[in-house]
N, C-alpha and C. Protein backbone atom coordinates (compact mmCIF):
# COMPACT_ATOMS: atom_id res chain seq x y z
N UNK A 1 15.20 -36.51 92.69
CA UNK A 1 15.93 -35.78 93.70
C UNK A 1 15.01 -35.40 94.85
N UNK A 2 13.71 -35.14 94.62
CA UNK A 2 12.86 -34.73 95.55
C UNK A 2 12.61 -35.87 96.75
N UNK A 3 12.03 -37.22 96.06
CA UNK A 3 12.35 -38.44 97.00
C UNK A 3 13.88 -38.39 97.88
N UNK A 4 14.38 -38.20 97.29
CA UNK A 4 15.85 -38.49 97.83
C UNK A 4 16.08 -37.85 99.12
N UNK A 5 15.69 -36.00 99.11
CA UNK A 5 15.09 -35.39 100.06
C UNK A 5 14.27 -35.29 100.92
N UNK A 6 13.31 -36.33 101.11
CA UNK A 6 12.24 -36.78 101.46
C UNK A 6 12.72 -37.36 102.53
N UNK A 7 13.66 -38.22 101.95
CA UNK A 7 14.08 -39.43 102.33
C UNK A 7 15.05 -39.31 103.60
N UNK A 8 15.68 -37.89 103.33
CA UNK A 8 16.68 -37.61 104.28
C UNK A 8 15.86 -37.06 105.08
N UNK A 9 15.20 -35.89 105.03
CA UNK A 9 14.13 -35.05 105.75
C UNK A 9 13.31 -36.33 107.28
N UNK A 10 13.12 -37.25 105.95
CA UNK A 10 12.15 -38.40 107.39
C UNK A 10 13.19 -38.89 108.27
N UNK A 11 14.25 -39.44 107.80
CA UNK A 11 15.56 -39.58 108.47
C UNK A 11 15.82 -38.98 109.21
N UNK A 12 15.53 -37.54 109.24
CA UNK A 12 16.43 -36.29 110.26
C UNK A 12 14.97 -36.50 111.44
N UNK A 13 14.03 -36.56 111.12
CA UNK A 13 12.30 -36.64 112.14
C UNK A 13 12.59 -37.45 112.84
N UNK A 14 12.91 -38.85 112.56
CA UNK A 14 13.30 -40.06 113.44
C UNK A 14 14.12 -39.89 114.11
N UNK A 15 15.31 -39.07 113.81
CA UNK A 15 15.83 -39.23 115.04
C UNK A 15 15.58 -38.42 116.22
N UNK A 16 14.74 -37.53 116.12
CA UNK A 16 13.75 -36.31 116.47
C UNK A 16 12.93 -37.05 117.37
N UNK A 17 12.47 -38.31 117.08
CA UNK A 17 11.40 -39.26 117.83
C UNK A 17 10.04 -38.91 117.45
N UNK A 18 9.86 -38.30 116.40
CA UNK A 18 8.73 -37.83 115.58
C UNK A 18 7.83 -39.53 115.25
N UNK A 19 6.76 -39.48 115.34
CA UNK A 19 6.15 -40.58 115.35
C UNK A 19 5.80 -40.70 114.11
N UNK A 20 5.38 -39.78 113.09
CA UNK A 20 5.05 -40.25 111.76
C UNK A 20 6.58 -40.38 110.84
N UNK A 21 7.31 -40.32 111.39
CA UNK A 21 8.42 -40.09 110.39
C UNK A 21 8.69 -42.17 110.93
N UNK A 22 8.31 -42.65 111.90
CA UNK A 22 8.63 -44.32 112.28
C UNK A 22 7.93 -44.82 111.01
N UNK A 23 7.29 -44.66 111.07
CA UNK A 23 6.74 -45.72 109.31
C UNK A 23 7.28 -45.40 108.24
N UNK A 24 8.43 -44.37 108.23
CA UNK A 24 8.75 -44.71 106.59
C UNK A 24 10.22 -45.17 106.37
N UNK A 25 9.75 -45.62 105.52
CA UNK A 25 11.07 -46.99 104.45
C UNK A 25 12.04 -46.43 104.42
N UNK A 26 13.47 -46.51 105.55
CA UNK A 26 14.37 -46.13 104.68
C UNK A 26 15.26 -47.36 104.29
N UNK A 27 15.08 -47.60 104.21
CA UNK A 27 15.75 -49.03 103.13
C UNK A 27 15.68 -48.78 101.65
N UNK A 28 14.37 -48.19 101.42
CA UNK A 28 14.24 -47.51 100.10
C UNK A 28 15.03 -46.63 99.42
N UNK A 29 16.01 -45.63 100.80
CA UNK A 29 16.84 -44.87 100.05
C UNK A 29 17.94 -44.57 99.33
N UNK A 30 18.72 -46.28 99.14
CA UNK A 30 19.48 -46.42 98.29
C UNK A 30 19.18 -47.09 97.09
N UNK A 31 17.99 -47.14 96.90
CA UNK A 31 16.89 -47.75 95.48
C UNK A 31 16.98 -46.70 94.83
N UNK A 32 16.20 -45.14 95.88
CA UNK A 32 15.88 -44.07 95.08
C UNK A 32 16.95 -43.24 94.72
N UNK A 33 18.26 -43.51 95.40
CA UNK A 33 20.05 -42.80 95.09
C UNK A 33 20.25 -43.64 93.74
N UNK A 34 19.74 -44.84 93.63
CA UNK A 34 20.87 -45.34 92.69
C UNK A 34 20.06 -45.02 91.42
N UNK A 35 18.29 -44.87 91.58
CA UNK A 35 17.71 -44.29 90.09
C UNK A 35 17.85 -43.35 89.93
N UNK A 36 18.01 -42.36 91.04
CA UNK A 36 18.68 -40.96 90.22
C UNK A 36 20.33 -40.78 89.52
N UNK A 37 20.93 -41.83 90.02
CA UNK A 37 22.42 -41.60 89.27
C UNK A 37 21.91 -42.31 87.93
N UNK A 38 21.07 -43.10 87.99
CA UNK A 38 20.77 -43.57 86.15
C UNK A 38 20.11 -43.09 85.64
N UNK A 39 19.32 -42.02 86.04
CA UNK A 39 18.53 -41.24 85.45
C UNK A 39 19.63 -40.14 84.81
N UNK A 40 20.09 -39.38 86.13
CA UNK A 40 20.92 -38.79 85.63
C UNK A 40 21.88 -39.16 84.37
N UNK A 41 22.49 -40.28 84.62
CA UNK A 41 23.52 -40.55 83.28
C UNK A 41 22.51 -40.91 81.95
N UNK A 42 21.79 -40.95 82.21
CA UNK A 42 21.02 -41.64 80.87
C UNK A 42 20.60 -39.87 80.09
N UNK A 43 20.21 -39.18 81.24
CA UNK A 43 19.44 -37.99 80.61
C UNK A 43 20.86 -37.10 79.91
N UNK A 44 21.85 -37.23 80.35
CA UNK A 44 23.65 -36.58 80.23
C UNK A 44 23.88 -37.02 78.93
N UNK A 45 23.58 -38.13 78.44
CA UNK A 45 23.84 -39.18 77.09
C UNK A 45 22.84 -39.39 76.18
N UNK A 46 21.24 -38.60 76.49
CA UNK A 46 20.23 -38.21 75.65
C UNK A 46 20.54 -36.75 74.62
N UNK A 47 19.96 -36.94 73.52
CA UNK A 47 20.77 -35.59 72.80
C UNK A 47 19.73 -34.55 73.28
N UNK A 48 20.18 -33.68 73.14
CA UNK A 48 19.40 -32.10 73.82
C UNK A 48 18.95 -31.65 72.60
N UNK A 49 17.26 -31.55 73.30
CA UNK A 49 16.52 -30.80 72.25
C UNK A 49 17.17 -29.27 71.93
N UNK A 50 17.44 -28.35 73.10
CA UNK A 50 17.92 -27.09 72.80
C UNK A 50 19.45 -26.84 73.56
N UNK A 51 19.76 -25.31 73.09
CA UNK A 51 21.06 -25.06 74.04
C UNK A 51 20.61 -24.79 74.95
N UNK A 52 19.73 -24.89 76.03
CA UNK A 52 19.63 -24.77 77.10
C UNK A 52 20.13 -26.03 78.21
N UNK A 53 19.51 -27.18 77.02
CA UNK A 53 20.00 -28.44 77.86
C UNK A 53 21.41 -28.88 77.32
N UNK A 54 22.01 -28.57 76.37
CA UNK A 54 23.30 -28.74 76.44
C UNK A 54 24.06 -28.21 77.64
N UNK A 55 23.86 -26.46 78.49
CA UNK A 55 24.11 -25.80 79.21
C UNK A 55 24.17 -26.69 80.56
N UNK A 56 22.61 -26.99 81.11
CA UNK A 56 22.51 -27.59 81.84
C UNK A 56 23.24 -29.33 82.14
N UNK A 57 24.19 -29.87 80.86
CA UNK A 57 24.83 -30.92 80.32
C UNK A 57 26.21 -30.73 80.89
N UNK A 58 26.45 -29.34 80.64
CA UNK A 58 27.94 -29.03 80.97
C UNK A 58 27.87 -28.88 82.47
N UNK A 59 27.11 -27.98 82.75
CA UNK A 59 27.10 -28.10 84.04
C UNK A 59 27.33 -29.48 85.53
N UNK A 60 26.45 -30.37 84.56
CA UNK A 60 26.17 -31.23 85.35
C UNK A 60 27.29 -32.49 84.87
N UNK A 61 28.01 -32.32 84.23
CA UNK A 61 28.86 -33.74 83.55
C UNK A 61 29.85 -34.10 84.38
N UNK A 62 30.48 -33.10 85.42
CA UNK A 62 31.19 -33.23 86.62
C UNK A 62 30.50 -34.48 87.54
N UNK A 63 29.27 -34.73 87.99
CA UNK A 63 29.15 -35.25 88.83
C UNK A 63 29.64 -36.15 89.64
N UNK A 64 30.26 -36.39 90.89
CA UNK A 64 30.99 -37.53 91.09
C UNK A 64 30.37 -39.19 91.00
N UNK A 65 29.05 -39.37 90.87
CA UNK A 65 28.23 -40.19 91.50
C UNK A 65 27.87 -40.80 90.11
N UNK A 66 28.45 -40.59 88.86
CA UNK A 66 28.13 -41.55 87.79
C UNK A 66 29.02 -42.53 87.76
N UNK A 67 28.61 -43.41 86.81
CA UNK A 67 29.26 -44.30 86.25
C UNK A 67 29.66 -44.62 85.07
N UNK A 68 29.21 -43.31 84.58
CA UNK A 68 29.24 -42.90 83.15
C UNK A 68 30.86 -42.22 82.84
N UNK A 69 32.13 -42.55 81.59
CA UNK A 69 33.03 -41.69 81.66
C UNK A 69 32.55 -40.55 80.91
N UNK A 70 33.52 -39.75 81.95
CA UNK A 70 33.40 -38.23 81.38
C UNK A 70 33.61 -38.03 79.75
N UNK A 71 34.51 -38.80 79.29
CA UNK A 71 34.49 -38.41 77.81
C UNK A 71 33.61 -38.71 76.81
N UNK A 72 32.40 -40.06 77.74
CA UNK A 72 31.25 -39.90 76.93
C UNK A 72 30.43 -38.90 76.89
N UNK A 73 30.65 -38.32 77.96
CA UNK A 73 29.38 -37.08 78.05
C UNK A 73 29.88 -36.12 77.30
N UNK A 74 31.41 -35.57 77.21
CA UNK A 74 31.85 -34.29 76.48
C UNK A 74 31.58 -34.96 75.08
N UNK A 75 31.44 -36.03 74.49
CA UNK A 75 31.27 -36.60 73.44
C UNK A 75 30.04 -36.65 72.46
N UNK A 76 29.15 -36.88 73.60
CA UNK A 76 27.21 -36.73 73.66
C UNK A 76 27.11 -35.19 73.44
N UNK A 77 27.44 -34.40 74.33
CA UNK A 77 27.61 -32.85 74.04
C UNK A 77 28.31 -32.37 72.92
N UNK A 78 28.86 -32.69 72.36
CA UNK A 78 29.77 -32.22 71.55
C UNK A 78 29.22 -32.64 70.16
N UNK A 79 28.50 -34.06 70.31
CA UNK A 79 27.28 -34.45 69.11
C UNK A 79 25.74 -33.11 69.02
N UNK A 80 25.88 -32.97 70.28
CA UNK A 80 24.90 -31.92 71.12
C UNK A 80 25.02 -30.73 70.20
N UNK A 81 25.93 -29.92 70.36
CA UNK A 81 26.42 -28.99 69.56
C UNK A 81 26.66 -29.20 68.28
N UNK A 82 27.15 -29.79 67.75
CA UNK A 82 27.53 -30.36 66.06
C UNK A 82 25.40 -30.08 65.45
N UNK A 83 24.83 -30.77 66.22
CA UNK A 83 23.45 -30.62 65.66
C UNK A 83 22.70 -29.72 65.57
N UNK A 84 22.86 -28.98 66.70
CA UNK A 84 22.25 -28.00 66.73
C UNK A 84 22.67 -26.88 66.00
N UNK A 85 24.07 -27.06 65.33
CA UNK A 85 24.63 -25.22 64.80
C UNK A 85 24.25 -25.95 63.20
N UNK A 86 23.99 -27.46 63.22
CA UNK A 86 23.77 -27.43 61.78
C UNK A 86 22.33 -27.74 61.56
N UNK A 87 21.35 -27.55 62.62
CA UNK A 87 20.45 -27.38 62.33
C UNK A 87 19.15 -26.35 63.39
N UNK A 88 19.87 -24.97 63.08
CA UNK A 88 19.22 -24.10 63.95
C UNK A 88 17.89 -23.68 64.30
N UNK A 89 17.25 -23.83 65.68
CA UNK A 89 15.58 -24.11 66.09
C UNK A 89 15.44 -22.30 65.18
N UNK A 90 15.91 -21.37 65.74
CA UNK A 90 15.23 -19.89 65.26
C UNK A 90 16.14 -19.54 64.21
N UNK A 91 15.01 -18.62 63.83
CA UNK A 91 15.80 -18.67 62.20
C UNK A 91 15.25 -16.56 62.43
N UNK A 92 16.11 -16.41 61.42
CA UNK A 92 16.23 -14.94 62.06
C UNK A 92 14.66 -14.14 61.03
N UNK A 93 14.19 -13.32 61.89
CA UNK A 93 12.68 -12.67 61.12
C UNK A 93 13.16 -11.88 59.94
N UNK A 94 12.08 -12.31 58.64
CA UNK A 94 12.39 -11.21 57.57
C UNK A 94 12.05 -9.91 57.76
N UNK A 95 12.60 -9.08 57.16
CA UNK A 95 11.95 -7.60 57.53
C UNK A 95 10.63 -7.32 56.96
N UNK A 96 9.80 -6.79 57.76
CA UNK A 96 8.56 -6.52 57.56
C UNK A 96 8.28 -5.73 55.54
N UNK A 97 7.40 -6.11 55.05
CA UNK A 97 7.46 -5.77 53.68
C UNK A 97 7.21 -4.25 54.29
N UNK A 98 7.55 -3.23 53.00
CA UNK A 98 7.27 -1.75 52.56
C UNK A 98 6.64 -1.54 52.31
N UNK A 99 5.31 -0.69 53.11
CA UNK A 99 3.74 -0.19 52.25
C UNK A 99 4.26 1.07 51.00
């Protein structure tokens, strides 16, 4: 995403007539759009180490710019969840022993 921004940023200089912004590639910037939509879908359809990235899963499963269907991702998430409640990272502290 940062390239991607980059990408627009040098875009907006050029037309500015900014002289260092003339040497850069934008031809490149539908190379670096289309690896972030596969990044993105690939990382949406990776299982989540914690509920944080399930969170960040839901959030992001809307996107218009995949090519991924939505019911795989509520599907991937939903494997997401199934794993994690049956196999929970914190486990609750014993109580300290009694002197």
């Amino acid at each position: 995403m940062t390239l991607l921004r980059l990408t627009d940023a040098a875009h907006i200089a050029e037309r500015y007539c900014l002289k260092e912004a003339r040497a850069f590639d934008y031809e490149r910037r539908s190379f670096v759009l289309e690896s972030y939509r596969d990044a993105l879908g690939r990382q949406l359809l990776t299982p989540a180490p914690d509920v944080a990235a399930v969170i960040w899963k839901r959030q992001h499963k809307n996107e218009s710019c995949l090519d991924i269907e939505l019911a795989d991702i509520e599907k991937a998430i939903a494997e997401d969840v199934a794993f994690l409640e049956a196999h929970p990272t914190r486990k609750a502290r014993s109580p300290a022993p009694a002197d």
